[in-house]
N, C-alpha and C. Protein backbone atom coordinates (compact mmCIF):
# COMPACT_ATOMS: atom_id res chain seq x y z
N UNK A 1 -37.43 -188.70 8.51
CA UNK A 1 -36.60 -189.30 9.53
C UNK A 1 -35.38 -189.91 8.87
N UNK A 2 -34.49 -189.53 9.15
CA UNK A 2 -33.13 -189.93 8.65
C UNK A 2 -32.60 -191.43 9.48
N UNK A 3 -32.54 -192.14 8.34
CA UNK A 3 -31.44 -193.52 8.99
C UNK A 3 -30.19 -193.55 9.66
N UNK A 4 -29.74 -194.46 10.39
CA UNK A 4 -28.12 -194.06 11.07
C UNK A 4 -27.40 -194.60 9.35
N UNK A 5 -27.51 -194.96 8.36
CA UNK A 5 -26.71 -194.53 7.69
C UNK A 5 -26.60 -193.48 6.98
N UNK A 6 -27.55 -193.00 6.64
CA UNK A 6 -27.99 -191.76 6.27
C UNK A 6 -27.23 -190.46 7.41
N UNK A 7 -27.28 -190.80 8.40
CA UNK A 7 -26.99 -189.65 9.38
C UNK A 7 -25.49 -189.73 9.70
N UNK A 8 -24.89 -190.68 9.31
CA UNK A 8 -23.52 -191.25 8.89
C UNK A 8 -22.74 -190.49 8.18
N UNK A 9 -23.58 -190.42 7.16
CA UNK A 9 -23.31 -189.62 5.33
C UNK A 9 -23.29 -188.38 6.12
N UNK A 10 -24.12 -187.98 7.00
CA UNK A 10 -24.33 -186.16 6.88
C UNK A 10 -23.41 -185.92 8.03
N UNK A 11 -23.16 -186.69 9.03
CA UNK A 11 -21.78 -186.35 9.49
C UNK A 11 -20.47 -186.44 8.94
N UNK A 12 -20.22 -187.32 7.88
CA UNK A 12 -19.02 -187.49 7.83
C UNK A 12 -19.04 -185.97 6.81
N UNK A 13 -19.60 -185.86 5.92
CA UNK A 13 -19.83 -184.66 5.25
C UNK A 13 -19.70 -183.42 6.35
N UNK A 14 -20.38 -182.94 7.45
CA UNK A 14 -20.09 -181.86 8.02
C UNK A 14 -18.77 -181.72 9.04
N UNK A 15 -18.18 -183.58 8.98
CA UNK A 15 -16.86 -183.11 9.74
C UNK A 15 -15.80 -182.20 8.50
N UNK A 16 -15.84 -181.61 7.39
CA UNK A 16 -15.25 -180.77 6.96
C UNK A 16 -15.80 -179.51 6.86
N UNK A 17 -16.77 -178.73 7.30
CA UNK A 17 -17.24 -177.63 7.42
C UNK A 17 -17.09 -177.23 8.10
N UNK A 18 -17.05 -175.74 8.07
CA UNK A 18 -16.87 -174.91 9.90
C UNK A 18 -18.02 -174.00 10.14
N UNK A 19 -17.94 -173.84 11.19
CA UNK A 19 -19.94 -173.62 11.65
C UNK A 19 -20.17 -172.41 11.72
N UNK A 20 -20.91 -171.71 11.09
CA UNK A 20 -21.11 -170.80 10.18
C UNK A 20 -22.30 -169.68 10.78
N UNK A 21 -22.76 -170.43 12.05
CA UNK A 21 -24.05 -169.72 12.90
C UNK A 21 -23.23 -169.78 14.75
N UNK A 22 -23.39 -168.79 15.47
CA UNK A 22 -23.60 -169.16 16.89
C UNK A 22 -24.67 -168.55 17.53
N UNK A 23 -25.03 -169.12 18.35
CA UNK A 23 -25.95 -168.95 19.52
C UNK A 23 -25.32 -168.07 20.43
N UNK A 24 -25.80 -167.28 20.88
CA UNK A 24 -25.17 -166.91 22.07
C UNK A 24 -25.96 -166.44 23.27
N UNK A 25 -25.69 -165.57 24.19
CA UNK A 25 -26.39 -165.25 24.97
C UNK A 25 -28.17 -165.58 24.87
N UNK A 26 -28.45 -164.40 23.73
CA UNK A 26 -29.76 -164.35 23.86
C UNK A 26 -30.72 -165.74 23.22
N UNK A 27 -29.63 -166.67 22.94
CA UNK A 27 -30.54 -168.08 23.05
C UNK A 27 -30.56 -168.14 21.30
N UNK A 28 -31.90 -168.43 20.86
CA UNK A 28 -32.47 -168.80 19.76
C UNK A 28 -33.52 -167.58 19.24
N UNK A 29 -32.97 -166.71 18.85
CA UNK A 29 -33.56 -165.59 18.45
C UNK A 29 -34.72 -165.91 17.22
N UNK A 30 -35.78 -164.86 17.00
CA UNK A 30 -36.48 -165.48 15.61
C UNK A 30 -35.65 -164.79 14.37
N UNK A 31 -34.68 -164.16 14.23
CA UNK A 31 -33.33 -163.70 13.53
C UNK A 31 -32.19 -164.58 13.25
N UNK A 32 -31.79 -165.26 14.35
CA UNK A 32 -31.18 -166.63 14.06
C UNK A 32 -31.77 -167.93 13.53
N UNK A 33 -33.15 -167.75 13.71
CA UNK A 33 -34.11 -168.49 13.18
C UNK A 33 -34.43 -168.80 11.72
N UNK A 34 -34.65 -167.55 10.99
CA UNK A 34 -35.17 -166.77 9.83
C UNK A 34 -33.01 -167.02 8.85
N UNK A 35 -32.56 -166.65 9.64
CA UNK A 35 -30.79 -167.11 8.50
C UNK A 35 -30.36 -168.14 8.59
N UNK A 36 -30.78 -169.27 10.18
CA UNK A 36 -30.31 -170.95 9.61
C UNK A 36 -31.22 -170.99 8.68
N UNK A 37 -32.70 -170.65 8.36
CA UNK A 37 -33.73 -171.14 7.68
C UNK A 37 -33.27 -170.69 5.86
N UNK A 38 -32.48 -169.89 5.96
CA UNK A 38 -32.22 -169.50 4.48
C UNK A 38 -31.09 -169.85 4.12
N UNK A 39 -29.72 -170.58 5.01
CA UNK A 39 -29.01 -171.14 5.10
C UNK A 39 -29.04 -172.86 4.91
N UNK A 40 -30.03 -173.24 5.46
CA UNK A 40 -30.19 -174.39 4.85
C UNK A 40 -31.33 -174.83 3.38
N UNK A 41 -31.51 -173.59 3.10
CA UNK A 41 -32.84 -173.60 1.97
C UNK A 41 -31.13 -174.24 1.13
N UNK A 42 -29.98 -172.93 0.94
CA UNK A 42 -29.10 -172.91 -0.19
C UNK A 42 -28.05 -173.62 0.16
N UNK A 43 -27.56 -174.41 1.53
CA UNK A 43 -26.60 -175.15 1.64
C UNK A 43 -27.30 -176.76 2.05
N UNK A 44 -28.39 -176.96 2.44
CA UNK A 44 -28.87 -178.24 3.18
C UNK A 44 -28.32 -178.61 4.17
N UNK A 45 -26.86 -178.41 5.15
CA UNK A 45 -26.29 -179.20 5.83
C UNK A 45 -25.14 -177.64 6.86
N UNK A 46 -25.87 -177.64 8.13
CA UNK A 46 -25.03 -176.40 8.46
C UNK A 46 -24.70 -176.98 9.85
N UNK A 47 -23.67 -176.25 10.02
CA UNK A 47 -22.99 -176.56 11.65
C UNK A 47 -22.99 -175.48 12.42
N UNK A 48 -23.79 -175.47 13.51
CA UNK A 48 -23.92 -174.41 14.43
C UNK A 48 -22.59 -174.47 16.02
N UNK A 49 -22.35 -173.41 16.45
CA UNK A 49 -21.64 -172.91 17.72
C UNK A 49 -22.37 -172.72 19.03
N UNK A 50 -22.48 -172.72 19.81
CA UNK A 50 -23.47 -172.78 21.24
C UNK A 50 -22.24 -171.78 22.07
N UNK A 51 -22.42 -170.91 22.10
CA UNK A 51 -21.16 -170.01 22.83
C UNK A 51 -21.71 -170.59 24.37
N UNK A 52 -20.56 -170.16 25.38
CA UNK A 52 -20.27 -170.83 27.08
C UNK A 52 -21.55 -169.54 27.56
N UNK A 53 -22.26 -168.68 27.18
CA UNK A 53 -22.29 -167.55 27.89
C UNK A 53 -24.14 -167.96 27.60
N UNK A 54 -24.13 -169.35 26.73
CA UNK A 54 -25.57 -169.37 26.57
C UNK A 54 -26.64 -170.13 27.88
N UNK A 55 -27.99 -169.91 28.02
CA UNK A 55 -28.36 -170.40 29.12
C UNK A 55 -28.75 -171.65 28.51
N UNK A 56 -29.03 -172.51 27.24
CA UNK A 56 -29.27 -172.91 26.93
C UNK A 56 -27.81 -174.30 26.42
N UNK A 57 -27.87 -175.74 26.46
CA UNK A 57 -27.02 -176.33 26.23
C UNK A 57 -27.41 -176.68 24.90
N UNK A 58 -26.23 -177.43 24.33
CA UNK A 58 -25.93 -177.62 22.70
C UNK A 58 -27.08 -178.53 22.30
N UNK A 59 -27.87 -179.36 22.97
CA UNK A 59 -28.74 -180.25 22.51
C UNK A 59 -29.72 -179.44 22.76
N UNK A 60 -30.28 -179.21 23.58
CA UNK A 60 -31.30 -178.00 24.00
C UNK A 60 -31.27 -177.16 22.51
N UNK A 61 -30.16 -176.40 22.37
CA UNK A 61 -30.18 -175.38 21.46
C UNK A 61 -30.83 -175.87 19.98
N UNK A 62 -30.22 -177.16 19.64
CA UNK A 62 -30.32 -178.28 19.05
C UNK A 62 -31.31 -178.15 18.34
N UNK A 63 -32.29 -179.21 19.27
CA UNK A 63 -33.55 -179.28 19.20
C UNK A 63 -34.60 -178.36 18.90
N UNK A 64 -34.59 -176.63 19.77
CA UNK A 64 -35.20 -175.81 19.37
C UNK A 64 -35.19 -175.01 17.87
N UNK A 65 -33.99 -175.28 17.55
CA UNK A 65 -33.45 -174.96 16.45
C UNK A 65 -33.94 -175.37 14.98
N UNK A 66 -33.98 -176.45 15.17
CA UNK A 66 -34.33 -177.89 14.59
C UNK A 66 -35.53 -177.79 14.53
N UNK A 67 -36.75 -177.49 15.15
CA UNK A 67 -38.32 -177.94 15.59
C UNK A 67 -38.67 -176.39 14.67
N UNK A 68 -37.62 -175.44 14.74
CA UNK A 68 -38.27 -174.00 14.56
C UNK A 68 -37.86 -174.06 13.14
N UNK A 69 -37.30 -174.58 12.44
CA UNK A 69 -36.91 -174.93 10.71
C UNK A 69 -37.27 -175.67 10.21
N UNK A 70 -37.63 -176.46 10.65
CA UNK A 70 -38.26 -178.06 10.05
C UNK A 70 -37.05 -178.86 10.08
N UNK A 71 -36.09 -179.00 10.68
CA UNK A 71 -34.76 -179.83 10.56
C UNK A 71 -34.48 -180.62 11.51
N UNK A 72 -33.83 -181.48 10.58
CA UNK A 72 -33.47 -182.75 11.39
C UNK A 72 -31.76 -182.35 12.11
N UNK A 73 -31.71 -182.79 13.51
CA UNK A 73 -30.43 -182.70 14.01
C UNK A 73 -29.70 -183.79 13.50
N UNK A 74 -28.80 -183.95 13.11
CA UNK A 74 -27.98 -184.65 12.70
C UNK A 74 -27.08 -185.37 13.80
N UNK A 75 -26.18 -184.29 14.67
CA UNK A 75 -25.75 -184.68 15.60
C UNK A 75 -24.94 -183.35 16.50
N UNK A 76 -25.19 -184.07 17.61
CA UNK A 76 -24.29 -182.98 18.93
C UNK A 76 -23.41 -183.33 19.46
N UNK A 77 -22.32 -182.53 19.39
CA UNK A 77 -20.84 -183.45 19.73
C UNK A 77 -20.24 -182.12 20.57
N UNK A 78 -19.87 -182.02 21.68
CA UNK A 78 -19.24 -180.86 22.28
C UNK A 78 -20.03 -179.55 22.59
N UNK A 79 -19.41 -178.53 21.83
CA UNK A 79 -20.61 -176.77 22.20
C UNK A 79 -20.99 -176.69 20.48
N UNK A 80 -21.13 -177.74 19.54
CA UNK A 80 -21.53 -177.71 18.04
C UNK A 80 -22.40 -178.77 18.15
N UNK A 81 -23.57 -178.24 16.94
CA UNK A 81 -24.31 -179.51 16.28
C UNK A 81 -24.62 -178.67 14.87
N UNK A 82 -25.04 -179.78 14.00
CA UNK A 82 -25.05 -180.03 12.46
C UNK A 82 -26.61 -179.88 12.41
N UNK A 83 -27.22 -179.63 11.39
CA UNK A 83 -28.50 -179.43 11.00
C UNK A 83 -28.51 -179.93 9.67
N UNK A 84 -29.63 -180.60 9.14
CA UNK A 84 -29.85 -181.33 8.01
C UNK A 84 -31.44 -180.93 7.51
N UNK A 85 -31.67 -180.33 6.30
CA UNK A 85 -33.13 -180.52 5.88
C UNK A 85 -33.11 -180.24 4.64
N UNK A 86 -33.77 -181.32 3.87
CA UNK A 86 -33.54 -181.30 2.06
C UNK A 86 -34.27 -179.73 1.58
N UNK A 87 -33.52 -179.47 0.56
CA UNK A 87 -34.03 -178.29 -0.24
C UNK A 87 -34.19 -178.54 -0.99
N UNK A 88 -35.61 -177.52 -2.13
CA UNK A 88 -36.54 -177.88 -3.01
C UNK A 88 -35.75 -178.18 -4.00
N UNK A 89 -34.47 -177.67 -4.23
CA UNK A 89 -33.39 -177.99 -5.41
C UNK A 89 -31.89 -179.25 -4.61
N UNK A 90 -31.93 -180.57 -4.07
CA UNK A 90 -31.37 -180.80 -3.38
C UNK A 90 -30.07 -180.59 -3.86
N UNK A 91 -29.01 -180.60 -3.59
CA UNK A 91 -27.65 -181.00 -3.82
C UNK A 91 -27.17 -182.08 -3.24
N UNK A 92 -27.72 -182.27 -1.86
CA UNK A 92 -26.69 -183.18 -1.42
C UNK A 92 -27.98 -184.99 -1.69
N UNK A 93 -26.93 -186.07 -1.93
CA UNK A 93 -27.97 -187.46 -2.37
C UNK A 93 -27.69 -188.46 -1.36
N UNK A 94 -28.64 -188.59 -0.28
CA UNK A 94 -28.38 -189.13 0.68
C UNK A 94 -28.31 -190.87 0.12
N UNK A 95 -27.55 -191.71 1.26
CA UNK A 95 -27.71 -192.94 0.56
C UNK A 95 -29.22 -193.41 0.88
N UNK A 96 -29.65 -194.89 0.09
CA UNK A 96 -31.36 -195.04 0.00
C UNK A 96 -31.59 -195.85 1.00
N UNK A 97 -32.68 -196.12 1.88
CA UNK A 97 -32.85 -196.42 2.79
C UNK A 97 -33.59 -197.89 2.66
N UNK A 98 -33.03 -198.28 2.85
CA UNK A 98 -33.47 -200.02 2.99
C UNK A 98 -35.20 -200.74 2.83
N UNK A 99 -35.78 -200.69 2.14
CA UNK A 99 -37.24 -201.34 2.44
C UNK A 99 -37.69 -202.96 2.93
């Protein structure tokens, strides 16, 4: 479970990326499934597209997305959201969370 500062860090970090997956029509495929999943093994931090033509909305998409990778949503802002889940080699060092 990621902290709001923690989830801070991984937005301000994905407001320079451009989103690299869309959804479209046919929703959340197990194909779109299987390349965010190998996409975030080697990047940790991806920004997805929700095209207008989907039956599904950006949090909706979100969430399923998220539950079907093991990933944490980061955040949903418009027809995009960000995906976050550490890889076995991390790169990115989140800040430490308060005890």
């Amino acid at each position: 479970m990621l902290t709001s500062k923690q989830r801070a860090y991984l937005r301000s970090l994905a407001n320079g990326i451009d989103a690299i997956f869309q959804v479209g029509k046919n929703g959340v495929t197990p194909e779109l499934r299987d390349t965010v999943d190998r996409a975030l093994e080697a990047r940790e931090l991806v920004k997805v597209n929700v095209l207008d033509n989907n039956l599904l909305g950006p949090a909706q998409a979100a969430e399923m997305l998220g539950s079907r990778t093991g990933a944490e949503v980061v955040q949903v802002i418009g027809n995009k959201f960000v995906l976050y889940r550490r890889a076995k080699k991390p790169t990115i060092e989140l800040p430490q969370a308060k005890k």
